[in-house]
C-alpha atoms as a PDB file:
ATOM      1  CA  UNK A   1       0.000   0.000   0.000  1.00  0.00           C
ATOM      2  CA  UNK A   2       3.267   2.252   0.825  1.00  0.00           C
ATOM      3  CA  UNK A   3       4.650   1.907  -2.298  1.00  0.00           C
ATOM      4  CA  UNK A   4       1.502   2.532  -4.614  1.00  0.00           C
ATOM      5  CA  UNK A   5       0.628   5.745  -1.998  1.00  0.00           C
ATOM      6  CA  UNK A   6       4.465   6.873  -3.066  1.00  0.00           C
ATOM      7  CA  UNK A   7       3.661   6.986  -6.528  1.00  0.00           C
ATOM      8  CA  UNK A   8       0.512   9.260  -6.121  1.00  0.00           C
ATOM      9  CA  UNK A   9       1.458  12.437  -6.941  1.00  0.00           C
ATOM     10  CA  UNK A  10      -1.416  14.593  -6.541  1.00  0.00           C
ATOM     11  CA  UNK A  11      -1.707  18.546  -6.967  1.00  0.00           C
ATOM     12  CA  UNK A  12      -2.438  20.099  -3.620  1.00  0.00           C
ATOM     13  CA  UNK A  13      -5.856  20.370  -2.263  1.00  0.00           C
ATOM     14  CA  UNK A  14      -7.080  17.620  -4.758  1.00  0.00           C
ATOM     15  CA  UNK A  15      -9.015  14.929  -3.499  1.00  0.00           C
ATOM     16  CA  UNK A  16      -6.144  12.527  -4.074  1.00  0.00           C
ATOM     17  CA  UNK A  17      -4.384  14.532  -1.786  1.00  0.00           C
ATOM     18  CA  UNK A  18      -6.047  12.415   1.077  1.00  0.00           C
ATOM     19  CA  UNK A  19      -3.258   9.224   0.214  1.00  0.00           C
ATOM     20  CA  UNK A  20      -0.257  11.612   0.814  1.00  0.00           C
ATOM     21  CA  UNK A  21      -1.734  11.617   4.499  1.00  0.00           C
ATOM     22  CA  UNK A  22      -2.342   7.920   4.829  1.00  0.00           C
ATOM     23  CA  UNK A  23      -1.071   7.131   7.970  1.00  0.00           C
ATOM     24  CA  UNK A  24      -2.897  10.332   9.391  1.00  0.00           C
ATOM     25  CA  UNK A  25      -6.035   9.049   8.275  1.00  0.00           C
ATOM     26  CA  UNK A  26      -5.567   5.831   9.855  1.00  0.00           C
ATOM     27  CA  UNK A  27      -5.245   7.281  12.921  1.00  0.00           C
ATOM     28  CA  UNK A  28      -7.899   9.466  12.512  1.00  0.00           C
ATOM     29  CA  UNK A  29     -10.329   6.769  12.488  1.00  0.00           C
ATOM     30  CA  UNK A  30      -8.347   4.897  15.295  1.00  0.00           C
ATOM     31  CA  UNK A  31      -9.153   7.842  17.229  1.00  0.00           C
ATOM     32  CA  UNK A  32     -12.749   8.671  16.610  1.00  0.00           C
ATOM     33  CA  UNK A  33     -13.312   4.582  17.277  1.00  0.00           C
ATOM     34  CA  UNK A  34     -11.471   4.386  20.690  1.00  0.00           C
ATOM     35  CA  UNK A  35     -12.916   7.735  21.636  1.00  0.00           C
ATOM     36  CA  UNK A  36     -16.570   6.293  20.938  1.00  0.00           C
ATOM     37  CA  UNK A  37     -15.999   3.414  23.741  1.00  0.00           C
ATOM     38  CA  UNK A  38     -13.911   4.992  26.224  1.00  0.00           C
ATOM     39  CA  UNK A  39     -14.473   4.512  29.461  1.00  0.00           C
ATOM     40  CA  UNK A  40     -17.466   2.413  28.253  1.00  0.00           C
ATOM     41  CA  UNK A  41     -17.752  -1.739  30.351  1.00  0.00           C
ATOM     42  CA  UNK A  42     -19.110  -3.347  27.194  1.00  0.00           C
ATOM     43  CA  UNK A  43     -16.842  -1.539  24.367  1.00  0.00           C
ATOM     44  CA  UNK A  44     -17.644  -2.408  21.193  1.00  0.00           C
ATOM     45  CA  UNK A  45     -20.721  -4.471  22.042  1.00  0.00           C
ATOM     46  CA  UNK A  46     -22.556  -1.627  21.945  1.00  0.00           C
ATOM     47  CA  UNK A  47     -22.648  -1.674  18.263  1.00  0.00           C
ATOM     48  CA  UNK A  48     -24.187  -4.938  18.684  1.00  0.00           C
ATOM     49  CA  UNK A  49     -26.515  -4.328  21.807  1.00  0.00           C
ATOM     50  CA  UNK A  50     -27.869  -0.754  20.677  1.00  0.00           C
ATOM     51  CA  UNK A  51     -29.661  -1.823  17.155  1.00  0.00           C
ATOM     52  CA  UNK A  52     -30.518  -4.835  19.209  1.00  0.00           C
ATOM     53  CA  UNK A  53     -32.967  -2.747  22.016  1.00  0.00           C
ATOM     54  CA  UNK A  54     -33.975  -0.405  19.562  1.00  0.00           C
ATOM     55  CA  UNK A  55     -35.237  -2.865  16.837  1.00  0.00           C
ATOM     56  CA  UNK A  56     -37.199  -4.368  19.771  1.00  0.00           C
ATOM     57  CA  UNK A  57     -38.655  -1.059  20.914  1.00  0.00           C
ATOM     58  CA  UNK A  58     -39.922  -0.527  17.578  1.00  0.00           C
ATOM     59  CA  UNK A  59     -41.108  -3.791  16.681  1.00  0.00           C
ATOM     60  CA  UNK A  60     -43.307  -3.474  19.884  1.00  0.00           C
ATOM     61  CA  UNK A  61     -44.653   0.041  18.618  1.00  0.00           C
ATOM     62  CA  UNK A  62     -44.785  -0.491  14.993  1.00  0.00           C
ATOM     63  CA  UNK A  63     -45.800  -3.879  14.518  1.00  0.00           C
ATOM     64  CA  UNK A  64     -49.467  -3.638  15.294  1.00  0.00           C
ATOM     65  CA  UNK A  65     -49.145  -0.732  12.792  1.00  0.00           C
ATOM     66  CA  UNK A  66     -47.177  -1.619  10.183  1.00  0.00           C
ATOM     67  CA  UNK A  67     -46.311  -5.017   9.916  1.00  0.00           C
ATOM     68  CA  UNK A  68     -49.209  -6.389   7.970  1.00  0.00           C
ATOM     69  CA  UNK A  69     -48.237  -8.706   5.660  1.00  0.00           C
ATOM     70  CA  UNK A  70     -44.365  -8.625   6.384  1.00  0.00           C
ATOM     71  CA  UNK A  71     -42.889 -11.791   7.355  1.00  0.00           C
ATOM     72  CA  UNK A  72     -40.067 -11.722  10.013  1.00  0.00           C
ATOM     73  CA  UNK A  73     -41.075  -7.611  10.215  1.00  0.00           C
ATOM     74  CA  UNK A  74     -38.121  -7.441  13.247  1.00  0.00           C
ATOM     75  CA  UNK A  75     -35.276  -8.396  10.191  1.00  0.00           C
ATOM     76  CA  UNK A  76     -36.867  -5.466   8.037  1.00  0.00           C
ATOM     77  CA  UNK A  77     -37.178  -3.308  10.269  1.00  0.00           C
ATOM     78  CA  UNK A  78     -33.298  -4.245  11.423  1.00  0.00           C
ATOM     79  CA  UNK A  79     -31.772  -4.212   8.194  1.00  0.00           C
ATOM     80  CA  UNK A  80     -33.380  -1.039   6.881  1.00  0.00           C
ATOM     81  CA  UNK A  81     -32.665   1.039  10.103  1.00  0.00           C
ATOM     82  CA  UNK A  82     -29.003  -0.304  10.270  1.00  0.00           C
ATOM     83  CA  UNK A  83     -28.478   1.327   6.548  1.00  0.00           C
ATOM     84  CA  UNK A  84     -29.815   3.922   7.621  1.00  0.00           C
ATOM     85  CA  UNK A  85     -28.215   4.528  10.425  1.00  0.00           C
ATOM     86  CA  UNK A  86     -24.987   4.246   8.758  1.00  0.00           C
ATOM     87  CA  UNK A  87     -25.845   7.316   6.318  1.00  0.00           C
ATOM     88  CA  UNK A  88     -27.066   9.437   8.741  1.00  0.00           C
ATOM     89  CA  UNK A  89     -24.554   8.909  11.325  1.00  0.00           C
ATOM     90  CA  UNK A  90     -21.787   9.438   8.720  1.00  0.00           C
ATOM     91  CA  UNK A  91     -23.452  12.622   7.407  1.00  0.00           C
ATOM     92  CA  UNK A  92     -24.017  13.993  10.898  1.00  0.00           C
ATOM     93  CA  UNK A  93     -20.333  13.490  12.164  1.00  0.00           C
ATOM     94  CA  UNK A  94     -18.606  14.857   8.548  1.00  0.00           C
ATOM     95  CA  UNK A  95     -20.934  17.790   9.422  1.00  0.00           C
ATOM     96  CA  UNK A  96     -18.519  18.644  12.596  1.00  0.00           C
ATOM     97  CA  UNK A  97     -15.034  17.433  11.262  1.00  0.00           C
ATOM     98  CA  UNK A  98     -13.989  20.507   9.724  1.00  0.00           C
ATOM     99  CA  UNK A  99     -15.162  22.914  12.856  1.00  0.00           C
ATOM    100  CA  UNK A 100     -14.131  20.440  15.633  1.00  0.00           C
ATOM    101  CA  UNK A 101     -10.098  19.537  13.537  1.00  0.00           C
ATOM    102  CA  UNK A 102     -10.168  24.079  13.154  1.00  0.00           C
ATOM    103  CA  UNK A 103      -6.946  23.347  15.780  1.00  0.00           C
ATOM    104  CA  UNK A 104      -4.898  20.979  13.775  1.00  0.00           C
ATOM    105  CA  UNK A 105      -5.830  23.046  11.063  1.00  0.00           C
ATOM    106  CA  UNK A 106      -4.543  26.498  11.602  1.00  0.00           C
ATOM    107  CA  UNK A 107      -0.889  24.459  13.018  1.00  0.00           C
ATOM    108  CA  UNK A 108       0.080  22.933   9.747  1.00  0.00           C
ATOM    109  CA  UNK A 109      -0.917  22.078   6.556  1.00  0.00           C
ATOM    110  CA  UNK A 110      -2.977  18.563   6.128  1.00  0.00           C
ATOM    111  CA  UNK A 111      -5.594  17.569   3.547  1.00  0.00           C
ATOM    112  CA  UNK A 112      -8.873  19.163   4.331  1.00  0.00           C
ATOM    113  CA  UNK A 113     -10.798  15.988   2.569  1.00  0.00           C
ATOM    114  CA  UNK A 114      -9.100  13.536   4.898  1.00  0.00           C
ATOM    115  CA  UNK A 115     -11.025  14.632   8.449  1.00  0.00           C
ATOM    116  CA  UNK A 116     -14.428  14.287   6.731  1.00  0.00           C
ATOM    117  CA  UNK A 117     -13.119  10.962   5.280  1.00  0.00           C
ATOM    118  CA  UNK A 118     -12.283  10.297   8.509  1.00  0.00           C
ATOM    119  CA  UNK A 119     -15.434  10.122  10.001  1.00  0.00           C
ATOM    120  CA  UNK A 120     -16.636   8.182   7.599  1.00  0.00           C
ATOM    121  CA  UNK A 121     -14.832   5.785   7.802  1.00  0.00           C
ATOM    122  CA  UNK A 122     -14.978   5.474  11.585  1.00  0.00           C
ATOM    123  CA  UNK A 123     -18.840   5.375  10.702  1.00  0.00           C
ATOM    124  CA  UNK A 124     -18.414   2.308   8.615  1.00  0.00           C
ATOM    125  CA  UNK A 125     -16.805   0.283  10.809  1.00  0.00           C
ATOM    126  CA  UNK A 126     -19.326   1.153  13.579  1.00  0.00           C
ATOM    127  CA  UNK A 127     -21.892  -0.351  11.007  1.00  0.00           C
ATOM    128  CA  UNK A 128     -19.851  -3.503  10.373  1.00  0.00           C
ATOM    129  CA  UNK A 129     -20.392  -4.147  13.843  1.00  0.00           C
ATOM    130  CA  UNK A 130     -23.886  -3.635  14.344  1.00  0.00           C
ATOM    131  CA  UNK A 131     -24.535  -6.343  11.790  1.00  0.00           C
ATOM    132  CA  UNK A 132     -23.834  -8.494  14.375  1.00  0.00           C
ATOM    133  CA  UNK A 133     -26.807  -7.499  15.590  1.00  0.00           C
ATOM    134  CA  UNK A 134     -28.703  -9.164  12.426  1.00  0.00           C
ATOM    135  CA  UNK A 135     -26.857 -12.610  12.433  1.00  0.00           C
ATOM    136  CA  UNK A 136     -28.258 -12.952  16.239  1.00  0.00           C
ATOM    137  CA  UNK A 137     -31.297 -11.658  15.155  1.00  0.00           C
ATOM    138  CA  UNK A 138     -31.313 -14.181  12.230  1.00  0.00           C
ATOM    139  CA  UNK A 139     -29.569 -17.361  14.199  1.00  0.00           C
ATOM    140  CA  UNK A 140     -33.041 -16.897  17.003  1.00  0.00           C
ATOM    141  CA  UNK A 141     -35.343 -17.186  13.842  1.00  0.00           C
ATOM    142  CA  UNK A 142     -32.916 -20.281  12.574  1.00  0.00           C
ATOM    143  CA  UNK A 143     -33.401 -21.944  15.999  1.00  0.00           C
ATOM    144  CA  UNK A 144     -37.218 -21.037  16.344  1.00  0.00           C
ATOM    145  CA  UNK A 145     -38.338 -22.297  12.997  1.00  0.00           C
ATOM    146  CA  UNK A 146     -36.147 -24.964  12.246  1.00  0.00           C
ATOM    147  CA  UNK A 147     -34.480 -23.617   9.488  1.00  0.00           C
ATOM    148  CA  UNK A 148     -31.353 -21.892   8.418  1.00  0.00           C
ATOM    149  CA  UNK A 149     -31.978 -18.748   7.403  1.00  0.00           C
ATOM    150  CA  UNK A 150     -28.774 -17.434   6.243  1.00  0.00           C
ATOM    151  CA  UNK A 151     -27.597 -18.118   2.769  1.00  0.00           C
ATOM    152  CA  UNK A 152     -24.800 -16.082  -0.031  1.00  0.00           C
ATOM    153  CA  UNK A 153     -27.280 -13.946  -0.811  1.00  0.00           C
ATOM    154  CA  UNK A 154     -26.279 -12.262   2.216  1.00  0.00           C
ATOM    155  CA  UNK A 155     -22.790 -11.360   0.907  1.00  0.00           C
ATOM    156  CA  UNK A 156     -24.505  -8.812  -1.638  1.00  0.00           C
ATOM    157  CA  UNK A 157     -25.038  -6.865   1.140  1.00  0.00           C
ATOM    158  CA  UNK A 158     -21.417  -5.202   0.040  1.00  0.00           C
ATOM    159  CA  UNK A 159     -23.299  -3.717  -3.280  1.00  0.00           C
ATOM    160  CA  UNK A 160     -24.975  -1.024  -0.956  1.00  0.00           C
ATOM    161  CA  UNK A 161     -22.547  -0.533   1.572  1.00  0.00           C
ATOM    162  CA  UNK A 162     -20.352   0.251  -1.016  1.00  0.00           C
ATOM    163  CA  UNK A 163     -23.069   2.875  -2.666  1.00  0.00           C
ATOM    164  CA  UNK A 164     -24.249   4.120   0.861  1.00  0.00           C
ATOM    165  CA  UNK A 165     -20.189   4.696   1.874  1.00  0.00           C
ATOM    166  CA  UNK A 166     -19.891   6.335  -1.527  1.00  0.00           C
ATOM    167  CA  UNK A 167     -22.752   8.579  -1.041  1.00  0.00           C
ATOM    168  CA  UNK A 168     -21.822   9.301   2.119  1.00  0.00           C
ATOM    169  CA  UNK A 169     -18.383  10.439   1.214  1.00  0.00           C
ATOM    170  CA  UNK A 170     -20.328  12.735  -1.255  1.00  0.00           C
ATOM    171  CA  UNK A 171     -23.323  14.134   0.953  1.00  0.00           C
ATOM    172  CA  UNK A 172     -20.487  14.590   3.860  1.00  0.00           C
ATOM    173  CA  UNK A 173     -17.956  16.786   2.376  1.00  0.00           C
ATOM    174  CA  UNK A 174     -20.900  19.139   1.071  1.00  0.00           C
ATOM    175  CA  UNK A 175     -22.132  19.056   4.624  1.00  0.00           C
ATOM    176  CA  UNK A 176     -18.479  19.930   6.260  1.00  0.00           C
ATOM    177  CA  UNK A 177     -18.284  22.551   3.938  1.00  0.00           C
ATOM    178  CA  UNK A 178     -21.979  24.209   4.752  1.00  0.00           C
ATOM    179  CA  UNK A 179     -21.330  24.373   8.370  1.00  0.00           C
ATOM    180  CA  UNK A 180     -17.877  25.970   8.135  1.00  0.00           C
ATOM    181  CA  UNK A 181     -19.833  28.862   6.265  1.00  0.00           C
ATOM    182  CA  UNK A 182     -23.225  28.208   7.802  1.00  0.00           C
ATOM    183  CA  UNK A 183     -23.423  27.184  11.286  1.00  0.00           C
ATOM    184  CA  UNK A 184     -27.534  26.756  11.452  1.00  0.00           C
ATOM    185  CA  UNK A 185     -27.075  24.022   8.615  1.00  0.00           C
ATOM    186  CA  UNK A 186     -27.153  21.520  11.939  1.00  0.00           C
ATOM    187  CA  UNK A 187     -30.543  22.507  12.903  1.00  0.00           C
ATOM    188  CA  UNK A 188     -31.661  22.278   8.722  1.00  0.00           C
ATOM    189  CA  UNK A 189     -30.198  19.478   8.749  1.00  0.00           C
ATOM    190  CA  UNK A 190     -31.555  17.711  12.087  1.00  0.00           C
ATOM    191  CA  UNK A 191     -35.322  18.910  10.701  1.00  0.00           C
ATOM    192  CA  UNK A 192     -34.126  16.772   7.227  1.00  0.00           C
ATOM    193  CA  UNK A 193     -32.867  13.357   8.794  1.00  0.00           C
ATOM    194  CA  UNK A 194     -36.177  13.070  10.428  1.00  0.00           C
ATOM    195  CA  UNK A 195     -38.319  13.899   7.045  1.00  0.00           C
ATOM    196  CA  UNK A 196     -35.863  11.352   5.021  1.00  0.00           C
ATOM    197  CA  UNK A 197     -36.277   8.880   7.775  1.00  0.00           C
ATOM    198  CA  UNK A 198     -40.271   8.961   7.467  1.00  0.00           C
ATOM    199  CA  UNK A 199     -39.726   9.379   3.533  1.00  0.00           C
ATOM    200  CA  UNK A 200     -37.997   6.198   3.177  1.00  0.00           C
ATOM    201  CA  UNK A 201     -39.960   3.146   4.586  1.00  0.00           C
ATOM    202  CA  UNK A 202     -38.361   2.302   7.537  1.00  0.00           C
ATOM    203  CA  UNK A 203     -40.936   0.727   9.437  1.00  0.00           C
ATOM    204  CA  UNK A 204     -43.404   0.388   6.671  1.00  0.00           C
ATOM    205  CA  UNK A 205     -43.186  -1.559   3.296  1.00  0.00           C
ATOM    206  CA  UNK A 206     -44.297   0.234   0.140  1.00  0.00           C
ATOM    207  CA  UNK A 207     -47.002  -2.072   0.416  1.00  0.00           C
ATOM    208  CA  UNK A 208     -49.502  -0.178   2.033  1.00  0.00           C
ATOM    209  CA  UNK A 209     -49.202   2.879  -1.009  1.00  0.00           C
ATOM    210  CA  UNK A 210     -49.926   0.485  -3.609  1.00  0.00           C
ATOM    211  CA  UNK A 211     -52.681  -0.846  -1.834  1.00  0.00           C
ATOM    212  CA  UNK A 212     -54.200   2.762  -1.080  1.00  0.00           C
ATOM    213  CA  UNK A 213     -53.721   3.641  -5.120  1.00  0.00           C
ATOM    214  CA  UNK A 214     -55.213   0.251  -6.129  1.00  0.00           C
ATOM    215  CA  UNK A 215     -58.308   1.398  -3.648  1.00  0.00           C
ATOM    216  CA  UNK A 216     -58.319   5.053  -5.498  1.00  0.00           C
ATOM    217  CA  UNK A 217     -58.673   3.462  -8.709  1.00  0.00           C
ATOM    218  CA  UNK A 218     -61.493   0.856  -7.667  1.00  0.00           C
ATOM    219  CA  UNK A 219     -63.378   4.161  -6.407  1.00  0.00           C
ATOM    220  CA  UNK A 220     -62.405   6.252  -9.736  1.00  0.00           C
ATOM    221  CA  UNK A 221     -59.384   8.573  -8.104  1.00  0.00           C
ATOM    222  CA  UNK A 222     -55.886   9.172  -9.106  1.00  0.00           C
ATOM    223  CA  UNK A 223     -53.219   7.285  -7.448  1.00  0.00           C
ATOM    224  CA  UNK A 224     -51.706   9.630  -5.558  1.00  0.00           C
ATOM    225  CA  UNK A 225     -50.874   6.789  -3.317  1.00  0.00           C
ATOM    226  CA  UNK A 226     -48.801   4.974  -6.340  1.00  0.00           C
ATOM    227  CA  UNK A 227     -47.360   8.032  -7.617  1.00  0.00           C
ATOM    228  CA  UNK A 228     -45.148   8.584  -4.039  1.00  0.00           C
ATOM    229  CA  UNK A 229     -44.430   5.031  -3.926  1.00  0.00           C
ATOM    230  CA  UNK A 230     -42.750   5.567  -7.392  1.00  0.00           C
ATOM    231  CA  UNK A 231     -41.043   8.630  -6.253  1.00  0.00           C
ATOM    232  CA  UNK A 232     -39.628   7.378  -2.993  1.00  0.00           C
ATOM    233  CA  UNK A 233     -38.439   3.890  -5.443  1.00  0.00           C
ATOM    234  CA  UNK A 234     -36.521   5.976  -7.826  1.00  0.00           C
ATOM    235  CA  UNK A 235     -35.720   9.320  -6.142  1.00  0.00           C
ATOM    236  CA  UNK A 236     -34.736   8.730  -2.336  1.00  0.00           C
ATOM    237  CA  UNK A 237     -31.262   7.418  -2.277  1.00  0.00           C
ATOM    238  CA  UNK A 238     -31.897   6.072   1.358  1.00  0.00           C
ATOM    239  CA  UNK A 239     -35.195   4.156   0.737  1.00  0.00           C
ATOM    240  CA  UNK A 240     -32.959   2.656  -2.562  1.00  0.00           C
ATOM    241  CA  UNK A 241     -30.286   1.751  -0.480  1.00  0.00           C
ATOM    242  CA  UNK A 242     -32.298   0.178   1.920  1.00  0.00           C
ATOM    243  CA  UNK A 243     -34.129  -2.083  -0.298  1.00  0.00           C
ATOM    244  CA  UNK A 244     -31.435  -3.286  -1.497  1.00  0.00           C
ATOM    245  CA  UNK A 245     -29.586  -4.431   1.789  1.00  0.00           C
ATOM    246  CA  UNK A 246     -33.112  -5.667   2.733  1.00  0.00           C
ATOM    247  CA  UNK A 247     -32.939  -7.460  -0.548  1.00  0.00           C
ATOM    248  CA  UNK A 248     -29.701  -9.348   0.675  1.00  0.00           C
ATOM    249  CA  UNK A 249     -30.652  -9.848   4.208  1.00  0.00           C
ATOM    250  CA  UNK A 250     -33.948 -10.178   4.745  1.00  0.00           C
ATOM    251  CA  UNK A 251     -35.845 -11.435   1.500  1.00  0.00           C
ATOM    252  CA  UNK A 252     -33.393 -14.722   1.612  1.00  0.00           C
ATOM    253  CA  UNK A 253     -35.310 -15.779   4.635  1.00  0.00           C
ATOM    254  CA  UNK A 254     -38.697 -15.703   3.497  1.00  0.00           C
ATOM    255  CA  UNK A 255     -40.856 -18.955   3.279  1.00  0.00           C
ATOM    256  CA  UNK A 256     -43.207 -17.625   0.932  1.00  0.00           C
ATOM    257  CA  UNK A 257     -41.308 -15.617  -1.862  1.00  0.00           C
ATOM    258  CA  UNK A 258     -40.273 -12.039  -2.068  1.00  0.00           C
ATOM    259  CA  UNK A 259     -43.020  -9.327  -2.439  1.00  0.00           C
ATOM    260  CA  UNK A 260     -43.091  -7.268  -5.552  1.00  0.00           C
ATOM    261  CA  UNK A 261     -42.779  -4.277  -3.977  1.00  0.00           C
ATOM    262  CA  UNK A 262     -39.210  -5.657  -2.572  1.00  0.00           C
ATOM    263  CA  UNK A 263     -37.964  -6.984  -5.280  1.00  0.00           C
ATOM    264  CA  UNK A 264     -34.680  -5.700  -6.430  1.00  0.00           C
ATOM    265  CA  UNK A 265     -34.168  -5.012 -10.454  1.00  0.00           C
ATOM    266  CA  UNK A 266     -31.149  -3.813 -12.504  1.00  0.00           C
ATOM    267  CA  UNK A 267     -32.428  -0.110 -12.692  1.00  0.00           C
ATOM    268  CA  UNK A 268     -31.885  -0.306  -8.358  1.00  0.00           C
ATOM    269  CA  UNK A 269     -27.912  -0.681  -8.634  1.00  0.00           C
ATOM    270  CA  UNK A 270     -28.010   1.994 -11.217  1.00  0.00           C
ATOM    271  CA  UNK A 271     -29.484   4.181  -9.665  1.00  0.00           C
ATOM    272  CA  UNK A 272     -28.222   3.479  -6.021  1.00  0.00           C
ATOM    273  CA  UNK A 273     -24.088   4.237  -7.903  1.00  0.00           C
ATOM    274  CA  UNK A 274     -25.701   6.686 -10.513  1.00  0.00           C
ATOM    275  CA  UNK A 275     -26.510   8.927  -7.172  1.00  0.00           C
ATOM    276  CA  UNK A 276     -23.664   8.060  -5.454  1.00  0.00           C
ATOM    277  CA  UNK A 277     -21.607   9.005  -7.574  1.00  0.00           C
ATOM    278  CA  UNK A 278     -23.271  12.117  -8.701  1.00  0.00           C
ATOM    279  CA  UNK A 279     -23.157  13.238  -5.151  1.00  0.00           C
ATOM    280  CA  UNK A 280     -19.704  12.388  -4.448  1.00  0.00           C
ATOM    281  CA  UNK A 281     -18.526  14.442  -7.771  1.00  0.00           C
ATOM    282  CA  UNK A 282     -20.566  17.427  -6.467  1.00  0.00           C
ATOM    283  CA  UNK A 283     -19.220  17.245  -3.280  1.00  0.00           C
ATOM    284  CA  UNK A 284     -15.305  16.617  -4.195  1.00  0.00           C
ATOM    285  CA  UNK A 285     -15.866  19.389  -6.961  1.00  0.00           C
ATOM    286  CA  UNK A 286     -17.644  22.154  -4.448  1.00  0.00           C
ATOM    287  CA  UNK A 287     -15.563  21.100  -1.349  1.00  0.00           C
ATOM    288  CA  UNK A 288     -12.052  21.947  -3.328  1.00  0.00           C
ATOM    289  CA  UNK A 289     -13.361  25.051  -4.494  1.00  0.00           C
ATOM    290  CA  UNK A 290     -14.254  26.828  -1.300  1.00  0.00           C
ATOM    291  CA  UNK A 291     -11.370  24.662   1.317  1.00  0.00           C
ATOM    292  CA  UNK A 292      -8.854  27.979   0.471  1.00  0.00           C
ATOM    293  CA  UNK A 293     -11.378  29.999   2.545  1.00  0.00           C
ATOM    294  CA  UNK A 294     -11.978  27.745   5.443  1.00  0.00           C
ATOM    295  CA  UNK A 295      -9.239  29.314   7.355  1.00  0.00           C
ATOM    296  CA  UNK A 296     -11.249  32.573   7.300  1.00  0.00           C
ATOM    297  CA  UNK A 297     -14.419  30.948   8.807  1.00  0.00           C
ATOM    298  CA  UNK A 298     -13.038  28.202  11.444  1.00  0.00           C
END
């Protein structure tokens, strides 16, 4: 890895910049991991415990709500909050790491990409772990039903982990940048989480809006109900990365076949890279730009 970093030569304040500050970055994320569990008696199985206690709080609340017609509705509900989660704690802690690194900053001269990166990163290993959360989640089914419910199909899982990380990257340096200008962005951004979150079928299925615009066409209405479901399916980069990891984990261990509104088609992948990396240009391509005047701000 050494030897292939030596021979990037990158101009300064490129993007490729971030690989002449490899072992920076590394520590980086060593950091922001460590400093997560400090001082904490079960370390890192909180990552495991956490989207363990939560899943069951809102299987208990949403079930009798939402979970009609959804087989094993705790394993959807996991999988697509885990994704989730990931994005939106890796957006919310790039948001910070240009404002809370302003010291190392103003002492020397590091790539600016490489703290958002960073945190990231840090992010993504957080969500490697809380998967172990769904393979205890999945081994109770195995035991309760007699079945093994795990199969490859679970490996695809990497297709939108790789999207969501790429997005991420994307969404996070725009974000860094914002608040180094902006400093109310955090409170626009708080209010945006939490109308994405309810935007993107967490602890619903699609289902139900298909069902409402089938009803408004049996009484003579337009399918307003249809025509969000479409939008959320091709538009909301969240909902289309969590269909897909639900896809991987959570379709495999259905008994009676996976639901057309779950199903998982070419036009899915491209989209889910199509806006990731969209959003990763625009961010690499807005965050270069304006880094020259972050000195001014921080």
């Amino acid at each position: 890895m050494k030897k292939l970093i030596d021979r990037i030569n990158p101009e300064e304040g490129s993007f490729l910049e971030v690989f002449k500050f490899w072992d920076l970055l590394v520590q980086l994320v060593t950091r922001d991991i460590k400093l997560k569990y400090r001082r904490s008696f079960l370390g890192y199985l909180w990552s495991i415990l956490n989207p363990l206690m939560i899943m069951i709080i809102m299987t208990v609340v949403f079930s009798f709500l939402f979970s009609d017609g959804v087989e094993y509705f705790p394993l959807y509900l996991l999988a697509g909050r885990t994704m989730f989660e990931f994005i939106a704690g890796a957006t919310d802690k790039a948001l910070w790491s240009i404002t809370d690194n302003a010291g190392l900053l103003k002492k020397t001269y590091v790539s600016k990409f490489m703290f958002t990166i960073a945190k990231i990163t840090s992010t993504m290993i957080d969500f490697l772990f809380s998967l172990g959360a769904m393979v205890i989640v999945m081994l109770v089914y195995s035991i309760i039903n007699h079945r093994i419910l795990f199969s490859f199909m679970n490996l695809g899982f990497l297709i939108p982990f790789v999207e969501a990380y790429i997005f991420s990257v994307g969404a996070g340096l725009i974000l860094a940048e914002l608040h180094v200008f902006f400093r109310d962005i955090r409170y626009i951004y708080n209010a945006g989480m939490t109308a994405i979150m309810y935007a993107s079928a967490m602890f619903y299925s699609l289902d139900m809006f298909y069902k409402n615009g089938e009803a408004q066409i049996a009484a003579g209405a337009t399918p307003y109900a249809i025509y969000l479901a479409k939008f959320i399916e091709h538009f909301n980069p969240f909902y289309i990365y969590m269909k897909q990891i639900r896809y991987f984990l959570w379709a495999p261990t259905l008994s009676t076949g996976v639901p057309y509104w779950a199903q998982v088609h070419v036009i899915d992948f491209v989209l889910g890279f199509f806006y990731a990396f969209l959003m990763l240009a625009i961010g690499i391509s807005t965050f270069k730009k304006s880094q020259d005047k972050f000195i001014l701000y921080i």
